[in-house]
N, C-alpha and C. Protein backbone atom coordinates (compact mmCIF):
# COMPACT_ATOMS: atom_id res chain seq x y z
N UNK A 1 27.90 188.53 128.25
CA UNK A 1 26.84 187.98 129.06
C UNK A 1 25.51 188.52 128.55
N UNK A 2 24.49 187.58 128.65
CA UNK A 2 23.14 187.95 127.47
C UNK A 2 22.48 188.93 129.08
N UNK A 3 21.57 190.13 128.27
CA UNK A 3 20.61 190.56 129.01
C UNK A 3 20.02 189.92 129.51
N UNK A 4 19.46 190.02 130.80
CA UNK A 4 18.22 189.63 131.91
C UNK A 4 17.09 190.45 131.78
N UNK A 5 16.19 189.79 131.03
CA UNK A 5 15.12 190.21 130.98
C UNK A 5 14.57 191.20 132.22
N UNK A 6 13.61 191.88 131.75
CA UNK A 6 13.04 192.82 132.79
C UNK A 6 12.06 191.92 133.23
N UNK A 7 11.31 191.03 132.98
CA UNK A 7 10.08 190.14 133.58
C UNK A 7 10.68 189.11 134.45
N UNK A 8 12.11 188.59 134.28
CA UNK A 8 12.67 187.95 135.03
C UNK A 8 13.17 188.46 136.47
N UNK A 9 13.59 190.04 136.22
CA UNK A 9 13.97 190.78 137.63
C UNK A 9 12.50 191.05 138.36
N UNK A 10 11.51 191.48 137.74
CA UNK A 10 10.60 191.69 138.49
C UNK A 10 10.03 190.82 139.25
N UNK A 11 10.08 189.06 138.50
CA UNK A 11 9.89 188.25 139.28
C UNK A 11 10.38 187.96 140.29
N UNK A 12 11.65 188.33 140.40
CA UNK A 12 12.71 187.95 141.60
C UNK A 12 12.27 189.17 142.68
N UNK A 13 11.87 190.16 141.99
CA UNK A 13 11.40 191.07 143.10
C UNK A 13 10.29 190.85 143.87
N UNK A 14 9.28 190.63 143.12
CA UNK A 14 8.01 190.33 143.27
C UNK A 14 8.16 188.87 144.51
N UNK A 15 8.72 188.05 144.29
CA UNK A 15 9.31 186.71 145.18
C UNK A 15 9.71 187.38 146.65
N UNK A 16 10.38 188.34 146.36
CA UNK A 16 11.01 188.88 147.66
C UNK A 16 9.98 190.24 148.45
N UNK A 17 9.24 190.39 147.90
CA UNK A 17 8.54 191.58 148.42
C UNK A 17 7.81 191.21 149.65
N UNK A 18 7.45 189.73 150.33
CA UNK A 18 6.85 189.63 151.27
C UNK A 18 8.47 188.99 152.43
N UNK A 19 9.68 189.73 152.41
CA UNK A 19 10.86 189.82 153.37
C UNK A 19 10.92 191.09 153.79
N UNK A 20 11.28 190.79 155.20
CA UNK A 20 11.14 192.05 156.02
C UNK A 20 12.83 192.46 155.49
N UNK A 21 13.09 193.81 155.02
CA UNK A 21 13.78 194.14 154.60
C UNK A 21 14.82 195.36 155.45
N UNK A 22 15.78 195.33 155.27
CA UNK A 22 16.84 196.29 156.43
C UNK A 22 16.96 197.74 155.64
N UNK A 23 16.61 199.21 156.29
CA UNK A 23 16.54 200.28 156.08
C UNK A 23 17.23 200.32 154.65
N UNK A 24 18.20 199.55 154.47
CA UNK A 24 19.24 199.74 152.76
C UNK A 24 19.22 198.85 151.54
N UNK A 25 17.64 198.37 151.94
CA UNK A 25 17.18 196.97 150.82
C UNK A 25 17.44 195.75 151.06
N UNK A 26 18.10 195.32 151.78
CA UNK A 26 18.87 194.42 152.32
C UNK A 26 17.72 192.91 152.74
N UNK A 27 17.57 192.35 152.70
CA UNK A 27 16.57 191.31 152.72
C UNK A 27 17.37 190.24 154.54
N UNK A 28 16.78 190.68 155.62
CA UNK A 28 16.84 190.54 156.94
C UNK A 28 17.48 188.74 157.59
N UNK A 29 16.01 188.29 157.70
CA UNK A 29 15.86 187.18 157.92
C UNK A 29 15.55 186.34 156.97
N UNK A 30 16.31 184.99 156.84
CA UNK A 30 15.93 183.92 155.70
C UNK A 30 16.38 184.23 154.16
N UNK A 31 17.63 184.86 154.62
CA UNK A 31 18.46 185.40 153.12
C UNK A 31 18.50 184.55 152.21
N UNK A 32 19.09 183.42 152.49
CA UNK A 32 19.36 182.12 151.85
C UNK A 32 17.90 181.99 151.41
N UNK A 33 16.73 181.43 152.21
CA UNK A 33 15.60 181.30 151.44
C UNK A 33 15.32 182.43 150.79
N UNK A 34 15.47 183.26 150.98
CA UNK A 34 14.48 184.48 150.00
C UNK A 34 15.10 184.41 148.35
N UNK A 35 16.43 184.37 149.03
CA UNK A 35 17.08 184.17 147.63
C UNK A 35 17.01 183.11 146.54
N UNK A 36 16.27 181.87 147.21
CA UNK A 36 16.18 180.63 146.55
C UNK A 36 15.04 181.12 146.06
N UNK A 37 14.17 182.00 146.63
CA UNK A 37 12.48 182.00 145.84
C UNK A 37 12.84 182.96 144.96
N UNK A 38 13.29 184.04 145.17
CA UNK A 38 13.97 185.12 143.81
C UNK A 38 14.40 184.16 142.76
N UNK A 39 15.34 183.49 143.06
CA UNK A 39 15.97 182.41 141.77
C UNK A 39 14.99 181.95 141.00
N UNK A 40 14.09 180.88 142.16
CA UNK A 40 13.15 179.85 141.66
C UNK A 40 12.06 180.52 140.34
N UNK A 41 11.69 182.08 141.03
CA UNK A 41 10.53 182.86 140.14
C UNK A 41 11.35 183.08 138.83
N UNK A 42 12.29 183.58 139.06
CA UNK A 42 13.37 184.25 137.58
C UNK A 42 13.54 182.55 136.57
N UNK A 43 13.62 181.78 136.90
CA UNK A 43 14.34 180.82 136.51
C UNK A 43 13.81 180.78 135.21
N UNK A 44 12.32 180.37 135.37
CA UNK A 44 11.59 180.17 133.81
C UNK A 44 11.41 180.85 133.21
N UNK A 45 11.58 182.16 133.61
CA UNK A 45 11.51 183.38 132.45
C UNK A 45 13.05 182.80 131.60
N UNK A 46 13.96 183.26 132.37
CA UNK A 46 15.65 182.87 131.99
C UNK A 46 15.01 181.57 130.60
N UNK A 47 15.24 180.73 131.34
CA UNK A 47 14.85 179.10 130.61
C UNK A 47 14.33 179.67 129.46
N UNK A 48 13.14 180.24 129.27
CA UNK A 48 12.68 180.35 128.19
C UNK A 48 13.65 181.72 127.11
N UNK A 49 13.96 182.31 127.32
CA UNK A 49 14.98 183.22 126.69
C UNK A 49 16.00 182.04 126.58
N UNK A 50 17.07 181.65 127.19
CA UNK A 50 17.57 180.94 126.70
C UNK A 50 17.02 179.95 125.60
N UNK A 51 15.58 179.36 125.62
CA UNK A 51 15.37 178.32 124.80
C UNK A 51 15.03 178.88 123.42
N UNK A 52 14.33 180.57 123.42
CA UNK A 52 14.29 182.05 122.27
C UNK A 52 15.30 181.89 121.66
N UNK A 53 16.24 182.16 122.50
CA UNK A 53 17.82 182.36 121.59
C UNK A 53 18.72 181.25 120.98
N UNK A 54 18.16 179.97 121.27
CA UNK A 54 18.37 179.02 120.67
C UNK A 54 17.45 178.76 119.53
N UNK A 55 16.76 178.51 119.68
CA UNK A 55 15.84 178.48 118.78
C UNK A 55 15.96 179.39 117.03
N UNK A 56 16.55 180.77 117.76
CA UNK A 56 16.60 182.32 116.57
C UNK A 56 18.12 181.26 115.84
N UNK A 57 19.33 180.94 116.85
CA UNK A 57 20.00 180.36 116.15
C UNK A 57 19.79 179.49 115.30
N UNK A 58 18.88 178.55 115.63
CA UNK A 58 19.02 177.44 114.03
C UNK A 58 18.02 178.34 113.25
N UNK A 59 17.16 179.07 113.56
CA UNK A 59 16.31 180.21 112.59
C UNK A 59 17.07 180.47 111.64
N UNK A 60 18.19 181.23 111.97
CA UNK A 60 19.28 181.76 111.49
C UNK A 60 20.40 180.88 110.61
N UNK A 61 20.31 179.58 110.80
CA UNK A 61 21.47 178.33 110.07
C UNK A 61 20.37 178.27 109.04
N UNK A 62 19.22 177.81 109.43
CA UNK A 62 18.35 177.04 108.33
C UNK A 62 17.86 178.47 107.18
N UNK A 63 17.85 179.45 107.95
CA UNK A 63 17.49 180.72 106.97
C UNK A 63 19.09 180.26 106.28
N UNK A 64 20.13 180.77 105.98
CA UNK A 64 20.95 180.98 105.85
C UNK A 64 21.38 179.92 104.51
N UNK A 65 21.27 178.55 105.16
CA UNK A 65 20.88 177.86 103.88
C UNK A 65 19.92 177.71 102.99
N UNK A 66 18.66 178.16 103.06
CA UNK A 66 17.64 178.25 102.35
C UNK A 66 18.14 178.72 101.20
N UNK A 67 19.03 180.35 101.68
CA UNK A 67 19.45 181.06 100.23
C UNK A 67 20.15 180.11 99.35
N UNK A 68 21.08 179.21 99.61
CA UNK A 68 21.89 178.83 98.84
C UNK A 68 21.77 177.35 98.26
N UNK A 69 20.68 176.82 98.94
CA UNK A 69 20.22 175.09 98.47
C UNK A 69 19.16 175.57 97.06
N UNK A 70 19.21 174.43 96.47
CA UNK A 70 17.93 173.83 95.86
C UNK A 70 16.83 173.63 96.51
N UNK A 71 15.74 174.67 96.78
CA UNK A 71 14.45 174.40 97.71
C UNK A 71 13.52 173.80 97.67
N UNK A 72 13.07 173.26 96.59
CA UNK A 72 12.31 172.13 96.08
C UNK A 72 13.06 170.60 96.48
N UNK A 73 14.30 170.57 95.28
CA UNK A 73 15.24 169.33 96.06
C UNK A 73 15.43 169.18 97.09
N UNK A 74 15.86 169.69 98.62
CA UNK A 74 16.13 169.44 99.31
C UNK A 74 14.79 169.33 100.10
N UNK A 75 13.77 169.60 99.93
CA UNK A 75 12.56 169.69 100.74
C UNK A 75 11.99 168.33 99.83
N UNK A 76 12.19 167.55 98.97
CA UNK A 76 11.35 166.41 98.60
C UNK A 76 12.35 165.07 99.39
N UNK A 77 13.59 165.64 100.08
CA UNK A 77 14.27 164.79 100.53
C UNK A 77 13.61 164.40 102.28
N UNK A 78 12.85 165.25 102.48
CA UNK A 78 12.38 165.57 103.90
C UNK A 78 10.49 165.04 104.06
N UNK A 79 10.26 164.89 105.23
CA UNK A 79 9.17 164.27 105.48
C UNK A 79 8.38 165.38 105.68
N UNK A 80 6.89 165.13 105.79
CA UNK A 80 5.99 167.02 105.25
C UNK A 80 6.35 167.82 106.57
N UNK A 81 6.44 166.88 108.02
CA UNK A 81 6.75 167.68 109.59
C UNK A 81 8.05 168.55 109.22
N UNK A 82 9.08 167.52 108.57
CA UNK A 82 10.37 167.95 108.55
C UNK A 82 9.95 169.45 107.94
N UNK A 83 9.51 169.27 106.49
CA UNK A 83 9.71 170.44 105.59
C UNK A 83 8.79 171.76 106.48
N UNK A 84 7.59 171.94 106.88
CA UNK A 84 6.99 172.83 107.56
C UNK A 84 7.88 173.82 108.29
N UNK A 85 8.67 172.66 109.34
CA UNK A 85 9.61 173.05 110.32
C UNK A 85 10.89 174.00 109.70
N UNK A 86 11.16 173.19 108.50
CA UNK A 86 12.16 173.95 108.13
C UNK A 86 11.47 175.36 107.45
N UNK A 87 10.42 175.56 106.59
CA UNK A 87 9.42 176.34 106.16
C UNK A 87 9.08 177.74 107.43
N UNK A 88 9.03 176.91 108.50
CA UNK A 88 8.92 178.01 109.80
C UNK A 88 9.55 178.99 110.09
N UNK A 89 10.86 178.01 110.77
CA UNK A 89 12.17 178.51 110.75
C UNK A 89 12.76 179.37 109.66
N UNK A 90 12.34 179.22 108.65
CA UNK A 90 13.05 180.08 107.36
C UNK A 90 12.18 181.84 107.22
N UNK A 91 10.67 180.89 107.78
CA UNK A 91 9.86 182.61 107.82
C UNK A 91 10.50 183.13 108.81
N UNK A 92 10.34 182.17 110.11
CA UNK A 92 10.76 183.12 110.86
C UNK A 92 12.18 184.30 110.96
N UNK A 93 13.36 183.67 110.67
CA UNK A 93 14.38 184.39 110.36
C UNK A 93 14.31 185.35 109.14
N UNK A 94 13.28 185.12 108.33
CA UNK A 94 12.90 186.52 107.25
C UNK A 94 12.31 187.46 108.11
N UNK A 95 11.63 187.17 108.94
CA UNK A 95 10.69 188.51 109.83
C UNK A 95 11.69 189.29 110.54
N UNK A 96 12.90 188.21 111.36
CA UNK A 96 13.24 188.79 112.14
C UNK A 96 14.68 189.47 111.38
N UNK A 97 15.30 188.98 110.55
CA UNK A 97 16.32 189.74 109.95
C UNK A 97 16.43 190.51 108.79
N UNK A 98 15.21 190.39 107.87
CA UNK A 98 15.40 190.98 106.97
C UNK A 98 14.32 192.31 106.32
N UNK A 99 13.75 192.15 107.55
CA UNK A 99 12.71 193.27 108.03
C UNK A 99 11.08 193.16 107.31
N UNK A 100 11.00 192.36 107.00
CA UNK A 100 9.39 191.67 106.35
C UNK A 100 8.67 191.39 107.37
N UNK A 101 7.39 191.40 106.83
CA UNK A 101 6.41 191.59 108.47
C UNK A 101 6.13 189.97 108.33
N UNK A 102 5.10 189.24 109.30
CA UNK A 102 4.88 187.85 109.41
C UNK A 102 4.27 187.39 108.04
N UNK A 103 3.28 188.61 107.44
CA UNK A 103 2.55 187.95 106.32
C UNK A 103 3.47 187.60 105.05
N UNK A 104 4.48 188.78 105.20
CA UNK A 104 5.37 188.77 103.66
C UNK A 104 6.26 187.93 103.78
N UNK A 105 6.93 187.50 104.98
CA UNK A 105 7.62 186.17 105.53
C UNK A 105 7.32 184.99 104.95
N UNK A 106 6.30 184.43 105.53
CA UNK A 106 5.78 183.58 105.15
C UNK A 106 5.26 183.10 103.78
N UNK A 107 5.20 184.34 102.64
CA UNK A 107 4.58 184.36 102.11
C UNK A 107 6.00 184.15 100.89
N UNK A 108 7.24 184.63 101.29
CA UNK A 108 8.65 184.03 100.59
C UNK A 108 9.12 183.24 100.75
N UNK A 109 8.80 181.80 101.17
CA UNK A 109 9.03 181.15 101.53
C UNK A 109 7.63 179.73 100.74
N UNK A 110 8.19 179.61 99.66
CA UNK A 110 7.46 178.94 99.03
C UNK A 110 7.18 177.32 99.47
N UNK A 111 5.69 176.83 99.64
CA UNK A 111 6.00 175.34 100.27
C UNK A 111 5.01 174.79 99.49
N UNK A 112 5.62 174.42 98.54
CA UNK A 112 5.21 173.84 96.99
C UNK A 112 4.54 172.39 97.58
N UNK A 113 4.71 172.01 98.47
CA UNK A 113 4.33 170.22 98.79
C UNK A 113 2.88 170.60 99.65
N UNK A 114 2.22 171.92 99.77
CA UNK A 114 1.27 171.87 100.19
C UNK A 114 0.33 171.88 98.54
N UNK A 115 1.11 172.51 97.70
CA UNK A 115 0.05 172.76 96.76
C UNK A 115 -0.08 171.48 95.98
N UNK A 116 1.44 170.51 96.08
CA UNK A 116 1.48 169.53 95.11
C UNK A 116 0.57 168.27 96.08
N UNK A 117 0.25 168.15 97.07
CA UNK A 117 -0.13 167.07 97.79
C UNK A 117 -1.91 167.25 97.37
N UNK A 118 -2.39 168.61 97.31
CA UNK A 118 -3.76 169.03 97.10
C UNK A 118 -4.04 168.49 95.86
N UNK A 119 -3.15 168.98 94.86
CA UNK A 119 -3.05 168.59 93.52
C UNK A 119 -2.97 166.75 93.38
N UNK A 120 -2.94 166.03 94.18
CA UNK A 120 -2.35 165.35 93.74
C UNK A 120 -1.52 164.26 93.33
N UNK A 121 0.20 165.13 94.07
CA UNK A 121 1.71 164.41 92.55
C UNK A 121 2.11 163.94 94.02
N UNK A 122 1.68 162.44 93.52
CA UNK A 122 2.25 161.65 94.98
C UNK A 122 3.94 161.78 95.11
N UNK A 123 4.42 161.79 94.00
CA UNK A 123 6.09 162.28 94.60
C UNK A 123 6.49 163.53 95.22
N UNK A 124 5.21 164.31 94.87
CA UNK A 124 6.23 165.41 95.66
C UNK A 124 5.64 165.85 96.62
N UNK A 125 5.04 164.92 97.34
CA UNK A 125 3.92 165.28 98.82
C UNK A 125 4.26 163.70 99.93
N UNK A 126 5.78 163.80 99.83
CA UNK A 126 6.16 163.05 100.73
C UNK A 126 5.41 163.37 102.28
């Protein structure tokens, strides 16, 4: 089961701090509601960690193939949104796994269709 953020519990706390509460923490009157507003506050923190950790996963597929494709070929097969995206995703999983900071990330991650489109070579600035 994934960690619960600490900004997510505090929210749920923070939600509940205006319930009159029983000597042992216990939340009194309007349990059921209090508990729906605890939920409701936590929810979008949750949501968004979940949508983090999805996200690190295809980080992690598309890093993963980067090493082993043709990176030029397979990026003239792709539209310039496509290639960026994949370009992103590939820094990003260098920062986060292979211990390079954002600048050196990005900076291995060669995206030849910015230089060839400036230049230019209408084929390779799909």
């Amino acid at each position: 089961m994934p960690e619960i953020p600490t900004e997510a519990v505090q929210a749920a706390a923070e939600a509940l701090a205006d319930y009159e509460t029983a000597p042992h923490g216990d939340v009194r009157l309007n349990s059921q509601r209090a508990a729906a507003k605890a939920v409701a506050a936590a929810a979008p923190i949750l949501a968004e960690q979940e949508r983090a950790d999805e996200r690190r996963k295809y980080e992690d597929l598309l890093g993963a193939i980067w090493l082993y494709i043709g990176w030029r070929y397979v990026t003239r097969q792709l539209t310039t949104e496509q290639k960026n995206l994949f370009a992103d995703a590939v820094a990003a999983e260098l920062a986060r796994g292979d211990g390079f900071d954002a600048v050196e990330a990005e900076a291995a991650v060669d995206r030849w269709w910015l230089n060839a489109h400036q230049a230019g070579d209408a084929r390779d600035s799909r």
